[in-house]
Protein backbone atom coordinates (compact mmCIF):
# COMPACT_ATOMS: atom_id res chain seq x y z
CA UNK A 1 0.00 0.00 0.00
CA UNK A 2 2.78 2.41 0.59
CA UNK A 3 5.73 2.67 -1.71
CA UNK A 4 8.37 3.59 0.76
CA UNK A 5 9.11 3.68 4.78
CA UNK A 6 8.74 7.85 4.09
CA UNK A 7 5.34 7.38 2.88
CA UNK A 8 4.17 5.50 5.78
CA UNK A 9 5.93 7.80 8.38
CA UNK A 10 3.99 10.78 6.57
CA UNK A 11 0.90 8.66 7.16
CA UNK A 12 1.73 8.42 10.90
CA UNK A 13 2.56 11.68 11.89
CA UNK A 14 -0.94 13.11 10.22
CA UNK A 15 -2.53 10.12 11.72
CA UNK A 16 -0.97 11.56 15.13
CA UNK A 17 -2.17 15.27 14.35
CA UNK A 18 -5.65 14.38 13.75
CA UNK A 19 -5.76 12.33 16.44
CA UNK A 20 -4.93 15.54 18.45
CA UNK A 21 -7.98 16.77 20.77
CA UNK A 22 -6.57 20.24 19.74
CA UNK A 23 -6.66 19.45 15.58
CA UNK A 24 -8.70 23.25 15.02
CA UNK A 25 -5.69 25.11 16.51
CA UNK A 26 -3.30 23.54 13.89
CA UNK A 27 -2.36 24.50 10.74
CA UNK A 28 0.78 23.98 7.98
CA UNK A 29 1.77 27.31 9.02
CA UNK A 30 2.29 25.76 12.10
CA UNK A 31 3.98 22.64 11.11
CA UNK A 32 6.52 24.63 9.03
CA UNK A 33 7.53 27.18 11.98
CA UNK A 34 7.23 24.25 13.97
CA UNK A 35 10.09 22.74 11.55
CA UNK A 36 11.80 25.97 11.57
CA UNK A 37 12.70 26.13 15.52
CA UNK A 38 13.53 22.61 15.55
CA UNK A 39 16.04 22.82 13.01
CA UNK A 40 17.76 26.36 14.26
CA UNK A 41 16.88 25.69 17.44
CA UNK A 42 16.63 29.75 18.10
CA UNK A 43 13.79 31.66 18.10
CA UNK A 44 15.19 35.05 16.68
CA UNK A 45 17.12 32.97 13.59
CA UNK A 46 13.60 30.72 12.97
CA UNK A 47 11.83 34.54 12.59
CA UNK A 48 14.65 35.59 10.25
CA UNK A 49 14.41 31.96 8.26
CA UNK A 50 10.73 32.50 7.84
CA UNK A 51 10.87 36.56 7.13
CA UNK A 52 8.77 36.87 10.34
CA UNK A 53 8.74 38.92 13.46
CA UNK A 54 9.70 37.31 16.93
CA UNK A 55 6.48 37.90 18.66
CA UNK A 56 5.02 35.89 16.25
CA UNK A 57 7.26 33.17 16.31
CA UNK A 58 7.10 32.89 20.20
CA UNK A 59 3.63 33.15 19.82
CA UNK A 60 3.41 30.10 17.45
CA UNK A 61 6.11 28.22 19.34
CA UNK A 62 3.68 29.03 22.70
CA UNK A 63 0.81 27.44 20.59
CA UNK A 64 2.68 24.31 19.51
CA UNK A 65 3.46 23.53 22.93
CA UNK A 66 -0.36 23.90 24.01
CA UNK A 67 -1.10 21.30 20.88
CA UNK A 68 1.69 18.73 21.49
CA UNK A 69 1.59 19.06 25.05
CA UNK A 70 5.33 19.64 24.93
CA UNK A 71 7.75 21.78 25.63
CA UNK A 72 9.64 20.78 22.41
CA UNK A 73 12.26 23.52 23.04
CA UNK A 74 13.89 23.80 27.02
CA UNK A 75 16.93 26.16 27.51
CA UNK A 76 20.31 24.15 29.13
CA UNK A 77 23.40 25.88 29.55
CA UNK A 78 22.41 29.21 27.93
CA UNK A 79 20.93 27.45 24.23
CA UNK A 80 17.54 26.00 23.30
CA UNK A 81 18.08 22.38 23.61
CA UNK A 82 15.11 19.72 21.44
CA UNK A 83 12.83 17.52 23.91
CA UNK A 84 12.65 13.93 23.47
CA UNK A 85 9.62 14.51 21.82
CA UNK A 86 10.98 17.21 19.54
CA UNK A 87 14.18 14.97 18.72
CA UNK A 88 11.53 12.26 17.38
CA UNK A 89 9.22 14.81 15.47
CA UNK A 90 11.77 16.63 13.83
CA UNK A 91 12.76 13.89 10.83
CA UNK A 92 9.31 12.75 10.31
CA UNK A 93 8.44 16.41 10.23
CA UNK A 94 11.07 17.11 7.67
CA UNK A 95 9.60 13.84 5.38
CA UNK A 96 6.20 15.65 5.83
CA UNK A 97 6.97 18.83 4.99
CA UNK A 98 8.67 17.49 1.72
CA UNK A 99 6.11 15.10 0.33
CA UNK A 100 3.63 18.26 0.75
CA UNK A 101 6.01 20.46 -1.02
CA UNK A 102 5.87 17.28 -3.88
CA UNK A 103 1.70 17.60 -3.42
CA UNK A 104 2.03 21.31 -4.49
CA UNK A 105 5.04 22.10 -6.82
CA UNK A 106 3.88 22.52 -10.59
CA UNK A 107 4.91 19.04 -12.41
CA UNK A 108 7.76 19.05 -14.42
CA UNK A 109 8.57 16.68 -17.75
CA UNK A 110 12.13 15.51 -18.89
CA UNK A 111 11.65 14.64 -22.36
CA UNK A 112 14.84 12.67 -22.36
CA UNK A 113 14.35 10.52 -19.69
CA UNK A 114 10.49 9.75 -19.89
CA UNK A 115 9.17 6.76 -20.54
CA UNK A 116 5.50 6.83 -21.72
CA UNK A 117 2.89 5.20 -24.32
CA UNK A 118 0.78 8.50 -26.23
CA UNK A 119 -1.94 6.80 -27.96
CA UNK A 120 -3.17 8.93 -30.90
CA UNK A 121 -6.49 9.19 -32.92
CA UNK A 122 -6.11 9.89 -36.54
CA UNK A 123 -6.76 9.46 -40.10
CA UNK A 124 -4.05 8.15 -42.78
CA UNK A 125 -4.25 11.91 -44.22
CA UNK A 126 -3.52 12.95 -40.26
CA UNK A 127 -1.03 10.11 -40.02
CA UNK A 128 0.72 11.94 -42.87
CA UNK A 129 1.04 15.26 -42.05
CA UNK A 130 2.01 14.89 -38.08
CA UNK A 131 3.90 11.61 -37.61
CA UNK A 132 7.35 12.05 -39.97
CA UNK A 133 8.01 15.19 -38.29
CA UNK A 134 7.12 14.24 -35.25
CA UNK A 135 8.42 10.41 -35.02
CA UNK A 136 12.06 12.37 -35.42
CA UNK A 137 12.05 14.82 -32.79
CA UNK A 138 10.57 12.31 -30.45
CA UNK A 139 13.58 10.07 -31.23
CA UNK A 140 15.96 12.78 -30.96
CA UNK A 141 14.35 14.38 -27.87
CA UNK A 142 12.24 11.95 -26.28
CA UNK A 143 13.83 8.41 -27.18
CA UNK A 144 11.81 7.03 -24.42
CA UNK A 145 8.44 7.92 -25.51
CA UNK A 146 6.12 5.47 -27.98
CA UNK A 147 3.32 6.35 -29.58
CA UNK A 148 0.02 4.19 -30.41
CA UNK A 149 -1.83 5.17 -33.65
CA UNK A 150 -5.22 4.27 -34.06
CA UNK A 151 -7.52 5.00 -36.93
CA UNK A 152 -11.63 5.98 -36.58
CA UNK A 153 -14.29 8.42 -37.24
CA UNK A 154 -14.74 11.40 -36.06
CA UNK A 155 -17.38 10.35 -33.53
CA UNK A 156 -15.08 7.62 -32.32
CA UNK A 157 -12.57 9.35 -32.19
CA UNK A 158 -13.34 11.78 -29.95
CA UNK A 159 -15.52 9.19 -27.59
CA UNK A 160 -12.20 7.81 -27.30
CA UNK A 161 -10.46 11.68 -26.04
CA UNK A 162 -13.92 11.88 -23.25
CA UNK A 163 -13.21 8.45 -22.16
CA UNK A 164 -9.51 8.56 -21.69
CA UNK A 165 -9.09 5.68 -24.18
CA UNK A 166 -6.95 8.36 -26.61
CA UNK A 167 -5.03 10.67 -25.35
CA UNK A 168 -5.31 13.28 -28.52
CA UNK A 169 -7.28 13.20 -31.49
CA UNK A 170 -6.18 14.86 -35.12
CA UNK A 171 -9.14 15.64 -37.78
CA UNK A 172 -11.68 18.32 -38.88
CA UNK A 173 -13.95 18.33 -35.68
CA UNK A 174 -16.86 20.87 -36.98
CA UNK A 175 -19.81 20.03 -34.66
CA UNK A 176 -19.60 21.56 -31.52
CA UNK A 177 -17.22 19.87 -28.61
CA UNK A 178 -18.25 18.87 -25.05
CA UNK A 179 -17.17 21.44 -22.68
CA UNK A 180 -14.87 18.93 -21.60
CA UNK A 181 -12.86 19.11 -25.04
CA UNK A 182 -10.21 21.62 -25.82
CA UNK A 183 -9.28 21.99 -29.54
CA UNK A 184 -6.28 23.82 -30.75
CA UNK A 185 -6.04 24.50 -34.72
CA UNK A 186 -3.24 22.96 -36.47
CA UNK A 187 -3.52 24.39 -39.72
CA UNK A 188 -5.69 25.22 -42.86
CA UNK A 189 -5.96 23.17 -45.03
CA UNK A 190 -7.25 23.10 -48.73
CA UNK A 191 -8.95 20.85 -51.29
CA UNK A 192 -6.98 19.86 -54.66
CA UNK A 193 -8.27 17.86 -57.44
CA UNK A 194 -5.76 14.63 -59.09
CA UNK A 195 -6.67 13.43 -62.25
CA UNK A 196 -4.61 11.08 -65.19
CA UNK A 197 -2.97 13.23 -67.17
CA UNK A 198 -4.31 11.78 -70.43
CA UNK A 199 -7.89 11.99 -69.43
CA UNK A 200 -7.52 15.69 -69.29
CA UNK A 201 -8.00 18.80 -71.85
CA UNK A 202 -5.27 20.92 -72.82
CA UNK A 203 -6.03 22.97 -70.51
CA UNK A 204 -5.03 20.71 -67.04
CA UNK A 205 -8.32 21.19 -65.72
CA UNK A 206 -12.24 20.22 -66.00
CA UNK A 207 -15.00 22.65 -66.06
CA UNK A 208 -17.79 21.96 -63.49
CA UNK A 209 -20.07 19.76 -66.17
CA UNK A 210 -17.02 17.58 -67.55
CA UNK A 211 -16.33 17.67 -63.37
CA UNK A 212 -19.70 16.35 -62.44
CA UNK A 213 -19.49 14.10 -65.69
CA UNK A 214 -16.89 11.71 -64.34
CA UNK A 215 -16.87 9.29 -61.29
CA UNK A 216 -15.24 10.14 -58.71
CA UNK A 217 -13.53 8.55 -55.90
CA UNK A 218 -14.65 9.20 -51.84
CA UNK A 219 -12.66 9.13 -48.85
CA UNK A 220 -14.32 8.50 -45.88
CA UNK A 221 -14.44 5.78 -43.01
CA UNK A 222 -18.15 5.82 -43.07
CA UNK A 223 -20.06 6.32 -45.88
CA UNK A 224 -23.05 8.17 -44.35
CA UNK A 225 -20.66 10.67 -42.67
CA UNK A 226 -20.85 14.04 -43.72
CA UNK A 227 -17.95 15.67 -45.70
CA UNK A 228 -17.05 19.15 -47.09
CA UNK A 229 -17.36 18.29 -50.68
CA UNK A 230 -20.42 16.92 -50.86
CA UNK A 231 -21.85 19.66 -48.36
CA UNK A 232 -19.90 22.21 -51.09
CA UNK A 233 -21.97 20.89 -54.05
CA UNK A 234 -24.77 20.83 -52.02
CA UNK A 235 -25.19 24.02 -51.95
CA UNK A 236 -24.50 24.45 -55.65
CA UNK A 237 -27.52 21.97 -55.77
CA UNK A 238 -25.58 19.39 -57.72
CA UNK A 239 -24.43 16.18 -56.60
CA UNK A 240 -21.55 13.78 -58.20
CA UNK A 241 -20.93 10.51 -58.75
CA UNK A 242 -19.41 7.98 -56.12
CA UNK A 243 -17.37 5.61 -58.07
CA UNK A 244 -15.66 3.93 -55.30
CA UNK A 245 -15.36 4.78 -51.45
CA UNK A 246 -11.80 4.20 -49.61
CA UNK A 247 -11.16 4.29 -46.22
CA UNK A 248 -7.37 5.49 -46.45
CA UNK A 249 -6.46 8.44 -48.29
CA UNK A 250 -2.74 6.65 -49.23
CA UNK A 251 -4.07 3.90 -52.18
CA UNK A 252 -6.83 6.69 -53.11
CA UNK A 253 -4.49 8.08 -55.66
CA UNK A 254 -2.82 4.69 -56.97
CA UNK A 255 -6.23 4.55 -58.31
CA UNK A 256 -6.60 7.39 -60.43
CA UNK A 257 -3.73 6.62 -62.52
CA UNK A 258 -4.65 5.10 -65.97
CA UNK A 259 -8.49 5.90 -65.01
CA UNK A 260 -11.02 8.42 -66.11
CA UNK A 261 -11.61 8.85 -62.04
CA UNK A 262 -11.68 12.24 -60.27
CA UNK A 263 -10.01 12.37 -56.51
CA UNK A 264 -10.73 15.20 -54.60
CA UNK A 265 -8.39 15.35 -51.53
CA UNK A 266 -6.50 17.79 -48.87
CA UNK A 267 -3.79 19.39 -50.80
CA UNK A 268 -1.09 17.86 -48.54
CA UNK A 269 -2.39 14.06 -48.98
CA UNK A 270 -0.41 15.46 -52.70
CA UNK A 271 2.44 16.13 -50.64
CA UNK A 272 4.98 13.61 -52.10
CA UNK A 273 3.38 14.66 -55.55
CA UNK A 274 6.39 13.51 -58.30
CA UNK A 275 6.20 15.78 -61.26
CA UNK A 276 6.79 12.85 -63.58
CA UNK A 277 3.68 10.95 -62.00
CA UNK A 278 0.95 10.35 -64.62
CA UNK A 279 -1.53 12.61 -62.26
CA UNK A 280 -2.14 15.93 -62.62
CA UNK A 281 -3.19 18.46 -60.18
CA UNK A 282 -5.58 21.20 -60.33
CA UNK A 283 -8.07 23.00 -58.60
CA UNK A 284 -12.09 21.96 -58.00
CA UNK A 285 -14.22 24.11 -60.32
CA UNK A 286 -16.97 24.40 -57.42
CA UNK A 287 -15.27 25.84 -54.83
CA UNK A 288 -15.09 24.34 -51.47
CA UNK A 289 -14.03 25.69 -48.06
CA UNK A 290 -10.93 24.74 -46.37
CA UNK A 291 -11.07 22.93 -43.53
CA UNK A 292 -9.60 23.58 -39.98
CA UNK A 293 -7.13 21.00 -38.92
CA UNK A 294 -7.28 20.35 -35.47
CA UNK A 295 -6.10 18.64 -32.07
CA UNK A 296 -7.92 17.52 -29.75
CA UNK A 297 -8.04 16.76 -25.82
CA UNK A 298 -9.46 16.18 -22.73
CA UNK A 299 -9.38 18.83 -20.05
CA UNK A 300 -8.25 15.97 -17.44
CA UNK A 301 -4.64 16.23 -19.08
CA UNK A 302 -4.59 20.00 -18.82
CA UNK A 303 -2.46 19.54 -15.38
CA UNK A 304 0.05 16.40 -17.31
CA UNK A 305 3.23 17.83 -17.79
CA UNK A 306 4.02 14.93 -20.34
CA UNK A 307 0.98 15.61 -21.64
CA UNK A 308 1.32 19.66 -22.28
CA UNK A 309 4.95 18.91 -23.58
CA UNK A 310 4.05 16.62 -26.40
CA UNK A 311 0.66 18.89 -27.74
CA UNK A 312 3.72 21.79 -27.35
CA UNK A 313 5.72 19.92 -29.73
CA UNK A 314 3.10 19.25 -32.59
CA UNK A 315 2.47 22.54 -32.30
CA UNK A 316 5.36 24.18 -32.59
CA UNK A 317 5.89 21.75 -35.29
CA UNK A 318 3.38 22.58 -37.62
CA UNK A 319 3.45 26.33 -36.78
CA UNK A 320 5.62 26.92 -39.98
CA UNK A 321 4.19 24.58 -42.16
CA UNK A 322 0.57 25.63 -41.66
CA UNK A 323 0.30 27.74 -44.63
CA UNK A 324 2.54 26.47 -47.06
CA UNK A 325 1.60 24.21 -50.39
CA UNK A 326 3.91 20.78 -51.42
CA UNK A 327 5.43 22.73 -53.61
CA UNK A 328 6.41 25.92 -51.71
């Protein structure tokens, strides 16, 4: 039950103090000036130590008496000598007065000595954009730190943040959050068409009927889940063909190549775009909005040190790359 003979001393000596008859007439206050005249073992050096006046130190040492029923301090030969009882106090007072100190003092994180499991939420396009940049500074910085990568909707996905399942979550999160939730935007992101290069006018693009006229391929992990394409042509009052639906954004271009089949993606998904790839890029002829990019977390890790430090570091990591294009 305890992890050390500290611990359980600490548990004894409040044990003691609320056994006390006298518990209302005790505070920490106490206990530290308490710890202060023990250790100097003179009243006028315990007022300097705790930048108070004398009265009020003979005053508290008066009180501490009453509660202990103890002298504590008795003058021999000219000098404050420590009681019996004082003598025993004074170690286990010291333990105390440290593991409160521990209680209080704001957490701290050592990157290069921690060793902790992150589990993250995200899509493949997510997977993408955050883990190469952030798998090297974790192995440079944080070599003891693993992550866990999990994929889901968006609704999972954050069930998983309220339920302390996932730590953080990475996606477009549009509905409104639990009060719970804390979001921090990532980045902006934009929408790109891909289409072969041979299936294409002169011109590198399609007009919004040749657009509509093809099929198209969908991204999504559920079908029925809203996206911002389809609520784009919505309000155009058009609606396109589905062709084929993918869960991962990665093969979703493999299959537009040699194809008459329209992908409409992020921009960065195109991020490893090779100019002498049969796919050409251009933009959607119905416009759609960016999206906000976001991370997401539960307010029950606002007070993790780990926890801060590694949001910190995604942060700081995308900072710069938020508004630039693959080919910036």
């Amino acid at each position: 039950m305890y992890n050390s003979y500290h611990e359980l001393k600490f548990y004894f000596l409040f044990i003691y103090i609320l056994a006390m008859n006298n518990l209302r007439r005790i505070d920490l206050n106490l206990l530290v000036t308490l710890h202060a005249l023990l250790v100097e073992k003179h009243v006028s050096r315990a007022a300097q130590r705790l930048h108070k006046s004398q009265p009020a130190i003979s005053h508290a040492l008066a009180n501490l008496r009453a509660i202990f029923n103890d002298p504590l301090l008795v003058r021999r030969t000219g000098k404050l000598e420590l009681t019996s009882r004082a003598n025993e106090l004074l170690p286990t007072l010291t333990e105390a007065l440290h593991q409160l100190g521990a209680l209080i003092e704001q957490p701290t994180f050592e990157s290069t000595q921690a060793k902790r499991v992150f589990r993250l939420a995200m899509s493949d396009y997510g997977s993408r954009v955050v883990l190469p940049g952030l798998i090297q500074i974790l192995r440079s910085r944080a070599p003891g730190i693993d992550l866990q990568v999990i994929q889901g909707s968006r609704t999972s996905m954050l069930t998983g943040v309220y339920d302390g399942e996932i730590d953080m979550a990475f996606g477009v999160f549009n509905s409104p959050l639990s009060d719970e939730l804390h979001t921090h935007t990532l980045f902006i992101e934009h929408f790109i068409c891909a289409a072969d290069k041979n299936t294409l006018p002169k011109t590198g693009s399609l007009e919004k009927t040749q657009w509509l006229s093809r099929p198209h391929i969908l991204v999504a992990m559920q079908t029925n889940e809203s996206n911002e394409i389809e609520n784009a042509l919505h309000r155009e009052g058009v609606s396109r063909r589905i062709a084929m639906t993918l869960p991962h954004w990665g093969v979703a271009s493999h299959m537009v190549a040699n194809t008459d089949l329209i992908l409409t993606a992020a921009r960065r998904s195109f991020d490893l775009f090779l100019e002498d790839s049969p796919l050409q890029l251009f933009t959607p002829p119905y416009p759609i909005d960016p999206f906000k990019f976001s991370m997401v977390w539960h307010s029950r890790r606002e007070s993790d040190a780990g926890h801060n430090w590694l949001r910190h570091t995604i942060i700081e990591m995308l900072r710069e790359d938020g508004n630039k294009q693959p080919d910036d």
